[in-house]
C-alpha atoms as a PDB file:
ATOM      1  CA  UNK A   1       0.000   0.000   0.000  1.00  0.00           C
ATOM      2  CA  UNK A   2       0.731   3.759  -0.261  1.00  0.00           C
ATOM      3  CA  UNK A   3       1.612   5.923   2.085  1.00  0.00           C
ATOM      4  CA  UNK A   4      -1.830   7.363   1.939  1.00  0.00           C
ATOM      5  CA  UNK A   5      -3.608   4.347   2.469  1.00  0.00           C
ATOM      6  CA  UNK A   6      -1.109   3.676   5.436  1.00  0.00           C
ATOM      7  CA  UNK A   7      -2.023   6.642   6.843  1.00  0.00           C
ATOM      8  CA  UNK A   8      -5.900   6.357   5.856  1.00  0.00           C
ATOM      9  CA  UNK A   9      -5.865   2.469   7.644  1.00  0.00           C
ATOM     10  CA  UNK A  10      -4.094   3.901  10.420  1.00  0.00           C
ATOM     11  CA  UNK A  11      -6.195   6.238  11.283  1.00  0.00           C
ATOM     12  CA  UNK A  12      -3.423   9.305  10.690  1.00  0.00           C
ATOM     13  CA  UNK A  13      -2.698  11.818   8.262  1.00  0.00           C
ATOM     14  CA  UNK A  14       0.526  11.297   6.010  1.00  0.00           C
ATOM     15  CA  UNK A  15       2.313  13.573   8.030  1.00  0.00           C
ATOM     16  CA  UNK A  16       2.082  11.652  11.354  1.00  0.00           C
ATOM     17  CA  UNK A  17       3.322   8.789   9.038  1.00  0.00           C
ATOM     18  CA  UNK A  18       6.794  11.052   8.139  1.00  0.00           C
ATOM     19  CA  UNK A  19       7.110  12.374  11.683  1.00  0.00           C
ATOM     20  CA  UNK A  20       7.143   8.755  12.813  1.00  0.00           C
ATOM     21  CA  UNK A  21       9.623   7.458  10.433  1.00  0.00           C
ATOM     22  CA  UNK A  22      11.721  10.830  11.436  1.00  0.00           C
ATOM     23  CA  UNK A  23      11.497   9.289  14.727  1.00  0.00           C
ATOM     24  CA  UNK A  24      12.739   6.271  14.297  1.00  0.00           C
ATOM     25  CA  UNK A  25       9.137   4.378  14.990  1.00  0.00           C
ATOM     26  CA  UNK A  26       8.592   3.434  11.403  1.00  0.00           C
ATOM     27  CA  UNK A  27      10.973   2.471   8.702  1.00  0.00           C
ATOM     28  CA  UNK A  28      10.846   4.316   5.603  1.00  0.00           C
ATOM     29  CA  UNK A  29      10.441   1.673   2.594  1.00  0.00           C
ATOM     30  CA  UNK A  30      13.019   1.749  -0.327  1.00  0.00           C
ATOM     31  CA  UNK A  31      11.286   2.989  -3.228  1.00  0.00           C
ATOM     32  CA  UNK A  32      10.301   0.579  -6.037  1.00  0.00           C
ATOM     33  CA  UNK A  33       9.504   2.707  -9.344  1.00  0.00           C
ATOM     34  CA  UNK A  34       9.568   5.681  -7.653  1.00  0.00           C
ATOM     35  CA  UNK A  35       6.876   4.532  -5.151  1.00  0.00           C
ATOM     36  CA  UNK A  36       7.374   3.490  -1.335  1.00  0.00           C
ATOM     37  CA  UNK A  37       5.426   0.462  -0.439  1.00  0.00           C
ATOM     38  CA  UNK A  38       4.019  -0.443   3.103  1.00  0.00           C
ATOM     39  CA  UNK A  39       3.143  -4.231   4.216  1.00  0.00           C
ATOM     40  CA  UNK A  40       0.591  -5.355   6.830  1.00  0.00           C
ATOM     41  CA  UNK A  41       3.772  -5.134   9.297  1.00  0.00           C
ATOM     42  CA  UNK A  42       4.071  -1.207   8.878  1.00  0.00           C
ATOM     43  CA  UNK A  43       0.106  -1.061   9.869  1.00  0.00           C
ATOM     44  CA  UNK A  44       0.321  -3.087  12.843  1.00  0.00           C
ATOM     45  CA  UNK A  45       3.360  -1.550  13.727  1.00  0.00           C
ATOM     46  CA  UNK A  46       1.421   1.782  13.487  1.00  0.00           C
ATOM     47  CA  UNK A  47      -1.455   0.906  14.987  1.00  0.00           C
ATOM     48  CA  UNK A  48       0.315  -0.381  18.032  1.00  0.00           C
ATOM     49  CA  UNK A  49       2.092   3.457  18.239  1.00  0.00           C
ATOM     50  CA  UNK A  50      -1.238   4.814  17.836  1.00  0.00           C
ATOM     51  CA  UNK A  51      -2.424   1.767  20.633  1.00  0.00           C
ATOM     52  CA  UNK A  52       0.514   2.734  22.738  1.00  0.00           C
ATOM     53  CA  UNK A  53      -0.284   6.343  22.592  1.00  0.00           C
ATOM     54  CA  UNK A  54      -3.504   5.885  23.818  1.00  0.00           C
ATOM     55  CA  UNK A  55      -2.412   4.431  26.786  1.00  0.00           C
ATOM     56  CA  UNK A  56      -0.089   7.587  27.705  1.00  0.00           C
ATOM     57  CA  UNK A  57       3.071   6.708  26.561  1.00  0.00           C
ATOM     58  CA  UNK A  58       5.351   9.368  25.650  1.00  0.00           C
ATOM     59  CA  UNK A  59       7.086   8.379  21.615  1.00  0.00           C
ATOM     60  CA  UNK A  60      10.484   7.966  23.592  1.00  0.00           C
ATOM     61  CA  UNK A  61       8.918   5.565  25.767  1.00  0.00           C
ATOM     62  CA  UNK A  62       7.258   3.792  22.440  1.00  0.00           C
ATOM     63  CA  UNK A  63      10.326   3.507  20.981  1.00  0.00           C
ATOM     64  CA  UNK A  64      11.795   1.382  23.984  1.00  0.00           C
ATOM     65  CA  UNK A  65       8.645  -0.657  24.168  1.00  0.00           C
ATOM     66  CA  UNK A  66       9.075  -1.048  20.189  1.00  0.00           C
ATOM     67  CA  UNK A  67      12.516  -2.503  20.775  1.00  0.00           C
ATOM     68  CA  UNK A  68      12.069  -5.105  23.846  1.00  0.00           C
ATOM     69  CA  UNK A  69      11.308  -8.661  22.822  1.00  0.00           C
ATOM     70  CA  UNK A  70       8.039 -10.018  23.233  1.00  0.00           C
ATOM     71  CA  UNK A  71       8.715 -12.366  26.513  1.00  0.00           C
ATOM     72  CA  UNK A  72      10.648  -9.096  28.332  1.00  0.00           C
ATOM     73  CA  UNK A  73       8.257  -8.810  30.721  1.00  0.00           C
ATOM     74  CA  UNK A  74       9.961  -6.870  33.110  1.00  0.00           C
ATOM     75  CA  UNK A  75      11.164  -3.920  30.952  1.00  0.00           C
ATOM     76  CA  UNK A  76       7.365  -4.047  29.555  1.00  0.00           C
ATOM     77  CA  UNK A  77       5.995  -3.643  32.962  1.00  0.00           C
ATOM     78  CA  UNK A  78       8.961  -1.337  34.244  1.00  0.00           C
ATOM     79  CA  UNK A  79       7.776   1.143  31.844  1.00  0.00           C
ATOM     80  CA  UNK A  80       4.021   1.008  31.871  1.00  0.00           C
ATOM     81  CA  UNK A  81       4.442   1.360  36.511  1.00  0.00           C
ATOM     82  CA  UNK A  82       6.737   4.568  35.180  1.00  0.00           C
ATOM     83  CA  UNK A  83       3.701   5.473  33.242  1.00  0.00           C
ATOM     84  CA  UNK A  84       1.513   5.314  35.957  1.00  0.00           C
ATOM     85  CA  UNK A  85       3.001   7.176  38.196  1.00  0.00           C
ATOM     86  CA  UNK A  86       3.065   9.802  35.871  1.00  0.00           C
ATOM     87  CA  UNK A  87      -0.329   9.754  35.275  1.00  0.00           C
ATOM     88  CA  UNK A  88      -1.654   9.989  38.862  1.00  0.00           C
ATOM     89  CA  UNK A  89       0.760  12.841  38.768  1.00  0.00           C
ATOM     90  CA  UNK A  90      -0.875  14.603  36.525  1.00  0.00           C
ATOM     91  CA  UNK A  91      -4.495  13.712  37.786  1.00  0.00           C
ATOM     92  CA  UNK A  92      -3.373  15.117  41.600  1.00  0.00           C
ATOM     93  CA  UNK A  93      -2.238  18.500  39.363  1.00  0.00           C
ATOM     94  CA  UNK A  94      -5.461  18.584  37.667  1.00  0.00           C
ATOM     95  CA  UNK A  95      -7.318  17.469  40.610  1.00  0.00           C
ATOM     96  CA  UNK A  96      -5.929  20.425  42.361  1.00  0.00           C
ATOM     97  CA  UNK A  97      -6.670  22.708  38.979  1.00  0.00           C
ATOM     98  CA  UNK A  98      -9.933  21.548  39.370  1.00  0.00           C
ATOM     99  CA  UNK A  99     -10.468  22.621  43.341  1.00  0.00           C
ATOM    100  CA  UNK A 100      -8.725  26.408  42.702  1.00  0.00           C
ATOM    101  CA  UNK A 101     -11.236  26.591  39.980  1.00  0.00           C
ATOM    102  CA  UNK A 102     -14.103  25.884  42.160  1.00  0.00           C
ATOM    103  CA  UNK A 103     -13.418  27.441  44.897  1.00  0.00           C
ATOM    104  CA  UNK A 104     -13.307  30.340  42.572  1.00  0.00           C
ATOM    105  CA  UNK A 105     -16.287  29.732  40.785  1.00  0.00           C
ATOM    106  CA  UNK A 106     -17.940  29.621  44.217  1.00  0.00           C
ATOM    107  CA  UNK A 107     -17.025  32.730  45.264  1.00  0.00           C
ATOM    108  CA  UNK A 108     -17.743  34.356  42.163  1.00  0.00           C
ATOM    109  CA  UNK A 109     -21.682  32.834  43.048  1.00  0.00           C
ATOM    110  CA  UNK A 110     -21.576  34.162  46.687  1.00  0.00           C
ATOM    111  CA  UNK A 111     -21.842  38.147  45.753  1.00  0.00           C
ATOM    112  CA  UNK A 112     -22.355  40.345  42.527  1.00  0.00           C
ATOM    113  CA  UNK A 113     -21.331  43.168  44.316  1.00  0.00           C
ATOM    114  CA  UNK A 114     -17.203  43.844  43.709  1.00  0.00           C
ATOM    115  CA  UNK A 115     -14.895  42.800  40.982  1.00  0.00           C
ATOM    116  CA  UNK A 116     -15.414  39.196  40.305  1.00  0.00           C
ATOM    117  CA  UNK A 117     -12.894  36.778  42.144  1.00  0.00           C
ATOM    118  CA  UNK A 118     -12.333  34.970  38.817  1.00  0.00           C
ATOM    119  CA  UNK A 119     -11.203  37.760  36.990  1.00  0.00           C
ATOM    120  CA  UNK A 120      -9.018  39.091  40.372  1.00  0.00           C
ATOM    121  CA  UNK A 121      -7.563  35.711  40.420  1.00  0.00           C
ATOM    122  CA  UNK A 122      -6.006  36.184  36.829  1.00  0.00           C
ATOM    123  CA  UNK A 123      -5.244  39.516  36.655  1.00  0.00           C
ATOM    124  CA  UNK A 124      -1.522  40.491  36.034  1.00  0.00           C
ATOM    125  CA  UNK A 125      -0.416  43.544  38.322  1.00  0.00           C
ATOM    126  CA  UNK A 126       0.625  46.313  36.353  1.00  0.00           C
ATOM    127  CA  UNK A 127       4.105  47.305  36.098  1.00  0.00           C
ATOM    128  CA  UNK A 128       5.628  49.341  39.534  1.00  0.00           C
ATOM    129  CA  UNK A 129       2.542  47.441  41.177  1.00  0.00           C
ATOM    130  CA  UNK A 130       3.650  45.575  44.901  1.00  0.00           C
ATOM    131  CA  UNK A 131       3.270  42.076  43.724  1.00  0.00           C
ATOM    132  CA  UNK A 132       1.854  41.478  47.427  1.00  0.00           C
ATOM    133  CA  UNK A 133       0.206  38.240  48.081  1.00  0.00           C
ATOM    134  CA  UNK A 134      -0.063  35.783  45.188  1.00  0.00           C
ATOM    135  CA  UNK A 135      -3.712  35.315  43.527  1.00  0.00           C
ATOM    136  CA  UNK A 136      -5.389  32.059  44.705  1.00  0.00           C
ATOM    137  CA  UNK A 137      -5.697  30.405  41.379  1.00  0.00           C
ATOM    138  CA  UNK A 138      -0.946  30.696  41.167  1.00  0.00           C
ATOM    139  CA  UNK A 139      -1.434  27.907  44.256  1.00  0.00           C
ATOM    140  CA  UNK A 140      -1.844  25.638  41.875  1.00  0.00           C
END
């Protein structure tokens, strides 16, 4: 097949296809009449990026998992622990995001009299401003 239907099967534009083979993540097939051709290996090899991906994996991390053998199970695993811990890393940020924006939409709900917390929360001080206290939402 073509690059295009590669990409089309894979669910990816033709560009994602060149960035990967940039990457190292997909070989780039010698040209035959001036045409590269892609097997049933380059789509499952794709679609297990695209699988991968999915599943949080940074491309560096892909690449590694790419290159173990199929019985390394402790690399395999290695990696996808590394991955979640990364993950619930990112879930206690956003989980904390998600509080600073409540709190701030509730106090925005308490009073229309003022300047609206939201809006305080965000805005930059001018310059020769005292910095003072930090806004509630920079906690985060």
């Amino acid at each position: 097949m073509k690059i295009g239907d590669l990409a089309s099967a894979g669910g990816v534009s033709v560009e994602t296809i060149r960035f990967y083979q940039r990457r190292g993540l997909l070989a780039e097939p010698p040209r035959a009449k001036g045409v590269r051709r892609y097997t049933a290996a380059d789509l499952e090899r794709l679609r297990s990026i695209r699988a991968a991906q999915t599943a949080g994996f940074t491309l560096e991390e892909i690449a590694i998992l790419l290159g173990l053998e199929s019985d390394d199970r402790a690399a395999a695993r290695a990696l996808a622990e590394a991955r979640i811990i990364a993950i619930d890393e990112k879930i206690a940020t956003l989980t904390r995001m998600r509080a600073a924006l409540k709190e701030l939409v509730d106090d925005c709900a308490k009073g229309a009299k003022g300047p609206c917390p939201i809006l305080a929360a965000f805005r930059i001080p001018e310059q020769g401003q005292s910095q003072g206290t930090p806004n509630r939402a920079r906690r985060v």
